[in-house]
Protein backbone atom coordinates (compact mmCIF):
# COMPACT_ATOMS: atom_id res chain seq x y z
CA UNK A 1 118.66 112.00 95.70
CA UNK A 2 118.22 112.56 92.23
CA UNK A 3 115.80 111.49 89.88
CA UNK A 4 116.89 109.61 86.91
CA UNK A 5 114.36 107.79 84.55
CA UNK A 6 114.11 104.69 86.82
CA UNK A 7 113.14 106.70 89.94
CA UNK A 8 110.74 109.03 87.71
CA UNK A 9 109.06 105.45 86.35
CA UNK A 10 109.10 103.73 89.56
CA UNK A 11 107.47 106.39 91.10
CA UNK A 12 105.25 107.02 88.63
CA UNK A 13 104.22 103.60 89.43
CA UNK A 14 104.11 104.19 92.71
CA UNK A 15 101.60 107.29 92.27
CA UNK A 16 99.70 105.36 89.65
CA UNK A 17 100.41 108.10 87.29
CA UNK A 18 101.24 107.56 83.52
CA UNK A 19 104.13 109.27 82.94
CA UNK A 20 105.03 109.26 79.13
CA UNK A 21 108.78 109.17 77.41
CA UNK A 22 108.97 112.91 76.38
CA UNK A 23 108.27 113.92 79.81
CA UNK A 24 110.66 112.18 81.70
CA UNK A 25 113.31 114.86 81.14
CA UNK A 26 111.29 117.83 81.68
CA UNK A 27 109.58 115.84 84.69
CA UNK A 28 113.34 115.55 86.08
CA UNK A 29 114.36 118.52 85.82
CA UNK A 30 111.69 120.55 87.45
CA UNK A 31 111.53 118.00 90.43
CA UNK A 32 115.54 117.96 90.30
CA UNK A 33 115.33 121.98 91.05
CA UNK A 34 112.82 121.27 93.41
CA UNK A 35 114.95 119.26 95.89
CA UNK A 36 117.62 121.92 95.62
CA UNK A 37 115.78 124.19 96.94
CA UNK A 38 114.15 121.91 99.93
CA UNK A 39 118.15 121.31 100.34
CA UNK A 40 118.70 125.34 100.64
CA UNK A 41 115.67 125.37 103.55
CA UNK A 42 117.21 122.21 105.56
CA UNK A 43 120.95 124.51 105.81
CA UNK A 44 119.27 127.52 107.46
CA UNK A 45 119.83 127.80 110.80
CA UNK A 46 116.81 127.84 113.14
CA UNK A 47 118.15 127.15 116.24
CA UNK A 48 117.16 130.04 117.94
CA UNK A 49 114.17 130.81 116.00
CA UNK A 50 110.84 130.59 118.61
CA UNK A 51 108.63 127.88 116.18
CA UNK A 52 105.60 129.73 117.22
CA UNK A 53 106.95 133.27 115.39
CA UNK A 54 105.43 135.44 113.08
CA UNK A 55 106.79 137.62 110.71
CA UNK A 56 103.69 139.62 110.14
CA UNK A 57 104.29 141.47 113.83
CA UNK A 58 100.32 141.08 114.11
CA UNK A 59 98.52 141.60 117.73
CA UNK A 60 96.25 138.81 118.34
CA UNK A 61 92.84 140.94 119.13
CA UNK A 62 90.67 139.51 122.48
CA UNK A 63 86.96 140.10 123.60
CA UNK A 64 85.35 139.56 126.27
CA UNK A 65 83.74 136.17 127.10
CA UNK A 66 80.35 136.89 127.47
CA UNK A 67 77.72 134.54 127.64
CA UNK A 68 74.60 135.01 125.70
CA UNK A 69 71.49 133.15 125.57
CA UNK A 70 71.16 131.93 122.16
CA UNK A 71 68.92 129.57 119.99
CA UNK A 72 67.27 128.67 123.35
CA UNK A 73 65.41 125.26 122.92
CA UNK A 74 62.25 126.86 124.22
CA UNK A 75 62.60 129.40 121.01
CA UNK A 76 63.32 126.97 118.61
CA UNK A 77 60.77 124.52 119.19
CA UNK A 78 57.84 127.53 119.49
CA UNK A 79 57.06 126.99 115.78
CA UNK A 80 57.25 123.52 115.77
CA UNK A 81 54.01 121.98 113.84
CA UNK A 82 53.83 119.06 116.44
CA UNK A 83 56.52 118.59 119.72
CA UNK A 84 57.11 116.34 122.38
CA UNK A 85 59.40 116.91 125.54
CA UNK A 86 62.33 118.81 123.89
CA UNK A 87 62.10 117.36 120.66
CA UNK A 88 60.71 117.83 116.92
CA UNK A 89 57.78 115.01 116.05
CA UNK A 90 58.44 113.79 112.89
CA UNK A 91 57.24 111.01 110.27
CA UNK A 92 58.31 107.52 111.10
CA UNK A 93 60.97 106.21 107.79
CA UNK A 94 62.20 103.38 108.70
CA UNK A 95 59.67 100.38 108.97
């Protein structure tokens, strides 16, 4: 597909962008080159290529799953002004 003026203006329209006369060329052009390229990318062959590769050759680090006993509610709630049950006591806002 190429874009021509009409395309450019129709989906300028589309985008509900205002594109003005003395761009329309320049506009063209660069998204002209643009789909060349994405054209280049769909002829590579990637048949055999695992989707899930890297080319960085990186080592995914791993810890150990330890379970720690964090922000316990007992803690939190020990410097609560006023508390009730498990929970903060707060101001009534809504009438």
């Amino acid at each position: 597909m190429e874009f021509d003026k009409k395309n450019l203006l129709k989906l300028g329209k589309l985008a509900r962008i205002l594109i003005k006369d003395e761009n329309l060329d320049s506009l063209s052009e660069d998204l002209n080159s643009i789909l060349k390229f994405v054209d280049q990318l769909k002829e590579i062959k990637t048949d055999h290529v695992d989707p899930t590769s890297n080319s960085l050759e990186q080592i995914l680090l791993s810890r150990k799953d330890i379970v720690e006993k964090i922000n316990e509610t007992e803690d939190i709630l020990e410097n609560a002004p006023e508390k009730e049950m498990e929970f903060y006591v707060v101001p009534k806002v809504i009438e």
